[in-house]
N, C-alpha and C. Protein backbone atom coordinates (compact mmCIF):
# COMPACT_ATOMS: atom_id res chain seq x y z
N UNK A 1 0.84 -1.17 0.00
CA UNK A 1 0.00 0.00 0.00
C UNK A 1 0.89 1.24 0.00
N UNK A 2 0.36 2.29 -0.63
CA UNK A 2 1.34 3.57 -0.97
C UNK A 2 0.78 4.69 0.03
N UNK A 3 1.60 5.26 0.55
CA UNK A 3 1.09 6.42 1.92
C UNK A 3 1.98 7.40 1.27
N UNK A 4 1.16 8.68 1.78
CA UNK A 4 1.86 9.78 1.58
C UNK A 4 3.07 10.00 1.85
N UNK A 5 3.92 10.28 1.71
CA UNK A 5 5.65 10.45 2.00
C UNK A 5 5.49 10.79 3.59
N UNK A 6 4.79 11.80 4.12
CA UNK A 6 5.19 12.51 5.31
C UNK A 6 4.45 11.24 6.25
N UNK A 7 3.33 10.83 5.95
CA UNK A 7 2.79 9.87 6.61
C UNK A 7 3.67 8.61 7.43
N UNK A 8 4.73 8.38 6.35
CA UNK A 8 5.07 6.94 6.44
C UNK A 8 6.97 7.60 6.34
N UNK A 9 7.19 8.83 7.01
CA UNK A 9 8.56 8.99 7.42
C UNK A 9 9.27 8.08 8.41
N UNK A 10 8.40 7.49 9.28
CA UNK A 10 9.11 6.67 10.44
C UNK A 10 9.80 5.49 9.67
N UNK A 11 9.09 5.20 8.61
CA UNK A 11 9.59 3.56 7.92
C UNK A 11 10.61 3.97 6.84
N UNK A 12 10.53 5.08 5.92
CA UNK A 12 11.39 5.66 4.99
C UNK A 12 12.71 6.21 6.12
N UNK A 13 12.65 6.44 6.94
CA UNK A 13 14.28 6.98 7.43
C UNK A 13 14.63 5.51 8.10
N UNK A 14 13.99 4.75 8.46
CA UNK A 14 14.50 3.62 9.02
C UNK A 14 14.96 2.85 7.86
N UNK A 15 14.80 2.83 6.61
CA UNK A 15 15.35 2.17 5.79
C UNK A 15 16.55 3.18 5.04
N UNK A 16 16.11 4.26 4.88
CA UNK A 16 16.99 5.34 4.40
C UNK A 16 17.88 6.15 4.80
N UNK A 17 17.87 6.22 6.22
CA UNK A 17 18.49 6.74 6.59
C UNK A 17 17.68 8.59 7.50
N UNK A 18 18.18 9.16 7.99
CA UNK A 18 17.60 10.07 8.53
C UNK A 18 17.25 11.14 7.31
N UNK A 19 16.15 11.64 6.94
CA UNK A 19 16.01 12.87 6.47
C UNK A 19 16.98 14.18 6.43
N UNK A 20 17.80 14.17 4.93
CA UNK A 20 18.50 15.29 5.25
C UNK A 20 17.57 16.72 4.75
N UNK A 21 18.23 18.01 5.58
CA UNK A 21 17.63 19.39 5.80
C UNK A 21 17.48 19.80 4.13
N UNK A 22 18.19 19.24 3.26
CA UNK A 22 18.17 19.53 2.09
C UNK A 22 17.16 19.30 0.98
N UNK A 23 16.70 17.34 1.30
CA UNK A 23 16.16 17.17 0.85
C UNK A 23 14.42 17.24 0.19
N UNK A 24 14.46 17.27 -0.36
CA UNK A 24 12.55 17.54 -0.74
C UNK A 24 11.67 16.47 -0.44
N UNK A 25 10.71 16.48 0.01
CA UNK A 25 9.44 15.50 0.03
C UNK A 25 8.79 15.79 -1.06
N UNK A 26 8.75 14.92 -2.14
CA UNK A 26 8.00 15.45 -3.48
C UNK A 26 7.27 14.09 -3.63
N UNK A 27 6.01 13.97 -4.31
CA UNK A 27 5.34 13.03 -4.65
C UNK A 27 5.42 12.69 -6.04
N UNK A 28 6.24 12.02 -6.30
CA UNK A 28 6.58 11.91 -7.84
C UNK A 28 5.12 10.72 -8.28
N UNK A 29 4.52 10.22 -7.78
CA UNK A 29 3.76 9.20 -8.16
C UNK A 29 4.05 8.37 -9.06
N UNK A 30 3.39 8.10 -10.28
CA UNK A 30 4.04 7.05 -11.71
C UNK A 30 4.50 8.12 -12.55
N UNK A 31 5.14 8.79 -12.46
CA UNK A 31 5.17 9.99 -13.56
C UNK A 31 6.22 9.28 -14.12
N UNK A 32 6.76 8.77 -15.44
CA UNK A 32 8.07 7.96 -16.42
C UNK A 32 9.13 9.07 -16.70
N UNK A 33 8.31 10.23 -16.37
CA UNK A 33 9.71 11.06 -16.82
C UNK A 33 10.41 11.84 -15.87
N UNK A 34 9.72 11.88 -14.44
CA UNK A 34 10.41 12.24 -13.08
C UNK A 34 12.06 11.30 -13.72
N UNK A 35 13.28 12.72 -13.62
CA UNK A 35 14.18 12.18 -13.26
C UNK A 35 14.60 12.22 -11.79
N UNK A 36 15.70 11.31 -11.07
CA UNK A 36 16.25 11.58 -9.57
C UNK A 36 17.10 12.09 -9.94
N UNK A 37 17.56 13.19 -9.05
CA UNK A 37 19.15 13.98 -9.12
C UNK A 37 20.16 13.39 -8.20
N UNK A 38 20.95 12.91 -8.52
CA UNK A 38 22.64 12.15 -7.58
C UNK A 38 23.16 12.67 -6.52
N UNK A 39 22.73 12.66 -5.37
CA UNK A 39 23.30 12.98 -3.87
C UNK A 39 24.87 12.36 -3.74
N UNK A 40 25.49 13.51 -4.14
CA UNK A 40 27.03 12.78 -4.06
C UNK A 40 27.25 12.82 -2.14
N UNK A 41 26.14 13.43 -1.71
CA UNK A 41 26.56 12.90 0.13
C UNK A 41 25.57 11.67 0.62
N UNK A 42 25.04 11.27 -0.82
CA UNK A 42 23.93 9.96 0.07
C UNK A 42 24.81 8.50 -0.58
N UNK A 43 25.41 7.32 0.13
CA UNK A 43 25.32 6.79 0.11
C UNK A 43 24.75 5.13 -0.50
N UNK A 44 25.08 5.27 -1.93
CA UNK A 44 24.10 4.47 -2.67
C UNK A 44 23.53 3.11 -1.68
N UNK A 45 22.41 2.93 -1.76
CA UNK A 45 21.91 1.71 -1.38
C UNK A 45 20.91 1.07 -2.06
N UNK A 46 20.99 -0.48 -1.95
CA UNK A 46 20.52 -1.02 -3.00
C UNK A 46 18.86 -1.51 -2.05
N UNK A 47 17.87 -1.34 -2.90
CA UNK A 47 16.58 -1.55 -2.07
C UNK A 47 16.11 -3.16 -3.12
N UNK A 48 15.26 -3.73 -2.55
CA UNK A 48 14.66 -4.78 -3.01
C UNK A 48 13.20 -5.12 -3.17
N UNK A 49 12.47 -5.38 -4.07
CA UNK A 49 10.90 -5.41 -3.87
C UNK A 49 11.00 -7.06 -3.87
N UNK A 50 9.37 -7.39 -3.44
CA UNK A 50 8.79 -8.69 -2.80
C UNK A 50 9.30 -9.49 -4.10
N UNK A 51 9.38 -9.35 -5.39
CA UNK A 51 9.47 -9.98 -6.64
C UNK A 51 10.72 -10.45 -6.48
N UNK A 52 11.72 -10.16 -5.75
CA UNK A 52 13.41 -10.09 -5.66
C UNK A 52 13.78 -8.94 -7.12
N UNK A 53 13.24 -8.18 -7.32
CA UNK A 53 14.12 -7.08 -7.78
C UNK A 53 14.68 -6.05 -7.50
N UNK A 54 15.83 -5.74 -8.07
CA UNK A 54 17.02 -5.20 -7.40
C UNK A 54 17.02 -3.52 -8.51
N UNK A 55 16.74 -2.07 -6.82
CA UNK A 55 17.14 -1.18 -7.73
C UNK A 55 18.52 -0.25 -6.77
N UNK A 56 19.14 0.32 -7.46
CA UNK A 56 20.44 1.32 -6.50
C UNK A 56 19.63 2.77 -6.38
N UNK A 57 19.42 3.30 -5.36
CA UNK A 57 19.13 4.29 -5.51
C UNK A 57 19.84 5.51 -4.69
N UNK A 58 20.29 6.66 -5.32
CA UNK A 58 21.33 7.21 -4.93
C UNK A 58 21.46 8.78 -4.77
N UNK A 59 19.89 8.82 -3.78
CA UNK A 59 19.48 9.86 -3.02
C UNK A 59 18.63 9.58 -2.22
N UNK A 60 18.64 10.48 -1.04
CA UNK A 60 17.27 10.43 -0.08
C UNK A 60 15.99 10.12 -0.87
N UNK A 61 15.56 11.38 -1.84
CA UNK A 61 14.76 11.21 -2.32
C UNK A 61 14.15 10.31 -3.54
N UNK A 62 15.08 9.74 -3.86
CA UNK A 62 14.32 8.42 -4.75
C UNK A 62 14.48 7.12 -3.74
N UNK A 63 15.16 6.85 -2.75
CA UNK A 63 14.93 6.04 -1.51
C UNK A 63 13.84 5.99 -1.27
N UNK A 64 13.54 7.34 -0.58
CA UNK A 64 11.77 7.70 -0.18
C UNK A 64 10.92 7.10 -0.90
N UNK A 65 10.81 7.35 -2.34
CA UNK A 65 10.34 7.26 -3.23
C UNK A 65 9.99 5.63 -3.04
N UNK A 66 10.96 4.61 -3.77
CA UNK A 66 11.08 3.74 -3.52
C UNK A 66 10.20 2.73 -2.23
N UNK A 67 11.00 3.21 -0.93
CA UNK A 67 10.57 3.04 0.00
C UNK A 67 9.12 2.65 -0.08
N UNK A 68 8.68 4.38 0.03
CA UNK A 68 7.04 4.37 -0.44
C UNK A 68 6.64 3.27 -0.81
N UNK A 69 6.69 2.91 -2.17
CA UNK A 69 6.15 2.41 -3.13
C UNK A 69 6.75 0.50 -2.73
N UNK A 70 7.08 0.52 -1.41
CA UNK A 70 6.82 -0.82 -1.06
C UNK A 70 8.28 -1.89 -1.22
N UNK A 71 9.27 -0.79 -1.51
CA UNK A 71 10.76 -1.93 -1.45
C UNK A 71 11.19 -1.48 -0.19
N UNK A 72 12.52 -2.41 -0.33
CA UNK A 72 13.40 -3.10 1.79
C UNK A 72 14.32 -2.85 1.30
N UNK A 73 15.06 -2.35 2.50
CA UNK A 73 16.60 -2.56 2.38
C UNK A 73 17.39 -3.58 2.37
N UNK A 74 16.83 -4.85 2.56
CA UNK A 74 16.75 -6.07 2.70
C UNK A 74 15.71 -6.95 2.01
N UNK A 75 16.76 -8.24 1.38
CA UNK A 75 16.45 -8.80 0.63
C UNK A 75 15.28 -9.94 0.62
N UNK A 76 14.23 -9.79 0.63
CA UNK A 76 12.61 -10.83 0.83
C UNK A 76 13.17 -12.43 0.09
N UNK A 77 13.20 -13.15 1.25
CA UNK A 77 13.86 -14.33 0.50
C UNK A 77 12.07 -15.17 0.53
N UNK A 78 12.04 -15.48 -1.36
CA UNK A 78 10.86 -16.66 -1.28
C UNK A 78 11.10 -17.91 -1.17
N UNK A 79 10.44 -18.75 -0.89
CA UNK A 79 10.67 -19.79 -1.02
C UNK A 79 9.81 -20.49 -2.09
N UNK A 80 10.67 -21.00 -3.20
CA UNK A 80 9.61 -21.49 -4.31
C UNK A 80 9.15 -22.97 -4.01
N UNK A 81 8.14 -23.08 -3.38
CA UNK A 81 7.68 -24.02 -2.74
C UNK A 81 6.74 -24.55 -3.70
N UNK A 82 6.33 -24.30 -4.47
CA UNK A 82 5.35 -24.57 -5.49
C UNK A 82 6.01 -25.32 -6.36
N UNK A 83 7.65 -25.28 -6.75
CA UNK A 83 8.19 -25.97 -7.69
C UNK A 83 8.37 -27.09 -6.93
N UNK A 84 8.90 -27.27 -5.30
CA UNK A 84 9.21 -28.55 -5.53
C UNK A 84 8.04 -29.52 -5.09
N UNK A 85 6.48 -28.85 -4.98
CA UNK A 85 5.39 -29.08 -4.41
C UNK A 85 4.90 -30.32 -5.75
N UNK A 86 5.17 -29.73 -7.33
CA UNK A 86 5.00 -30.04 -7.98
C UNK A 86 5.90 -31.06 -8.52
N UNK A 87 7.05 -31.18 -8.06
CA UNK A 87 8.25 -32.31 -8.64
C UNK A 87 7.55 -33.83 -7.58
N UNK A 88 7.83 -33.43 -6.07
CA UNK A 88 6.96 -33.77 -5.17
C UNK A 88 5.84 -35.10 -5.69
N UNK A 89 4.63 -33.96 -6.17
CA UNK A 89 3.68 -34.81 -6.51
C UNK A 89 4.02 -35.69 -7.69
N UNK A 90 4.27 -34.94 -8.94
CA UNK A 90 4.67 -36.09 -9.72
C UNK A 90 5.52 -37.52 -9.37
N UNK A 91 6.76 -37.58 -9.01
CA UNK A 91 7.15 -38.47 -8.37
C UNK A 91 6.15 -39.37 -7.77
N UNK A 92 5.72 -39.05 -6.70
CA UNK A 92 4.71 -39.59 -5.65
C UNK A 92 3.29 -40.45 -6.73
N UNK A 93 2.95 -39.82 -7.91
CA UNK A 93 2.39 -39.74 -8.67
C UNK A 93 2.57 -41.45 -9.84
N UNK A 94 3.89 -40.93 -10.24
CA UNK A 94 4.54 -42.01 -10.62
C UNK A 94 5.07 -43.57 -10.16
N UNK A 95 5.25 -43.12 -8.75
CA UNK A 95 5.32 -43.99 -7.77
C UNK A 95 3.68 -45.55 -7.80
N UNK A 96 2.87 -44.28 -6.98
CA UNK A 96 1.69 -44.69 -6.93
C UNK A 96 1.31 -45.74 -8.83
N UNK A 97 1.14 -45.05 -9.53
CA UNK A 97 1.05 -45.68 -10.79
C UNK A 97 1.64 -47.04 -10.90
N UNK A 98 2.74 -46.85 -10.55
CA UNK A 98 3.53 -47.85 -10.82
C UNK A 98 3.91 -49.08 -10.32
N UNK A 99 3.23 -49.14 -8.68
CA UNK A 99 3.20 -50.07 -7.35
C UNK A 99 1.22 -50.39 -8.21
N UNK A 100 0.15 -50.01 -8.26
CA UNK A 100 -1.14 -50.18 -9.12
C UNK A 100 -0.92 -51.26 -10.04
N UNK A 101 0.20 -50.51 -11.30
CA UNK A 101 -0.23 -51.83 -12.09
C UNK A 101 0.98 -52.67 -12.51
N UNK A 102 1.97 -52.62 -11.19
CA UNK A 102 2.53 -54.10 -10.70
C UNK A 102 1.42 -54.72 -10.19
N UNK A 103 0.42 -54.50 -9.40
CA UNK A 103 -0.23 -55.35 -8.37
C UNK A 103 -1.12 -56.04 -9.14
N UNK A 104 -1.64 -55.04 -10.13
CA UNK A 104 -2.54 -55.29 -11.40
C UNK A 104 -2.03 -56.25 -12.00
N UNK A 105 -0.85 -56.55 -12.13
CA UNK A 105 -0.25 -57.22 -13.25
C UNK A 105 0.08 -58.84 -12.67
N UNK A 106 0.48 -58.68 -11.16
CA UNK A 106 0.59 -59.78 -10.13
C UNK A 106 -1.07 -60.88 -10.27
N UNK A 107 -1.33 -59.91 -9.89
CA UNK A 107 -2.79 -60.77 -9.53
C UNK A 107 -3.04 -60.87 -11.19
N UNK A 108 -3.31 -60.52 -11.90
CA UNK A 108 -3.86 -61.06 -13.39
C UNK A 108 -3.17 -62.39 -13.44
N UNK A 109 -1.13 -62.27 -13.51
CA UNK A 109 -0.94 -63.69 -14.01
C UNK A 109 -1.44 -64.61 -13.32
N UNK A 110 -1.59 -64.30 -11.93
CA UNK A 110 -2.11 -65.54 -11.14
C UNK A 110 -3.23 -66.38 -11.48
N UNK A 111 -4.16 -65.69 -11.99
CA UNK A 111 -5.24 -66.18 -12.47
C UNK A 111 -4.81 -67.28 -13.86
């Protein structure tokens, strides 16, 4: 969820660092052609969204920005649990099949 910049300062300086006296609170929203200007006193840091993508951002104010808009300073580890959920079943899958029509195949010759 996206909060106003001033709203959600406690979580933007905790990831960013303290608010410098310089910087602007601007609401750039989706605008494609907002450029950021290069804080040669900020510290590049690299932020991360839930997707694992990776951006550098290398001012207070595109931090903020960022921030806002729902990335960490730290990296959201997923766990792709769905892939091996699915290797998993198949196996298990194959298994099953395959103990069926041995048993299938047992009992027929017997007859």
């Amino acid at each position: 969820m996206v909060y106003k910049l001033e709203n959600n300062i406690s979580n933007i300086e905790s990831q960013c660092g303290v608010k410098p006296p310089d910087a602007e609170i601007v609401e750039i929203g989706s605008d494609p052609n907002f450029v950021f200007a290069n804080d040669l006193n900020f510290n590049t840091l690299t932020l991360y969204d839930i997707e694992g993508n990776i951006v550098n951002v290398n001012s207070w104010t595109e931090c903020a920005h960022y921030v806002n808009g729902g990335w960490f300073n730290s990296q959201v580890i997923n766990f792709a649990g769905d892939k091996y959920m699915s290797i998993a079943l198949l196996v298990v899958s194959v298994i099953t099949t395959s103990v069926f029509l041995y048993i299938k195949r047992t009992r027929y010759a017997q007859k």
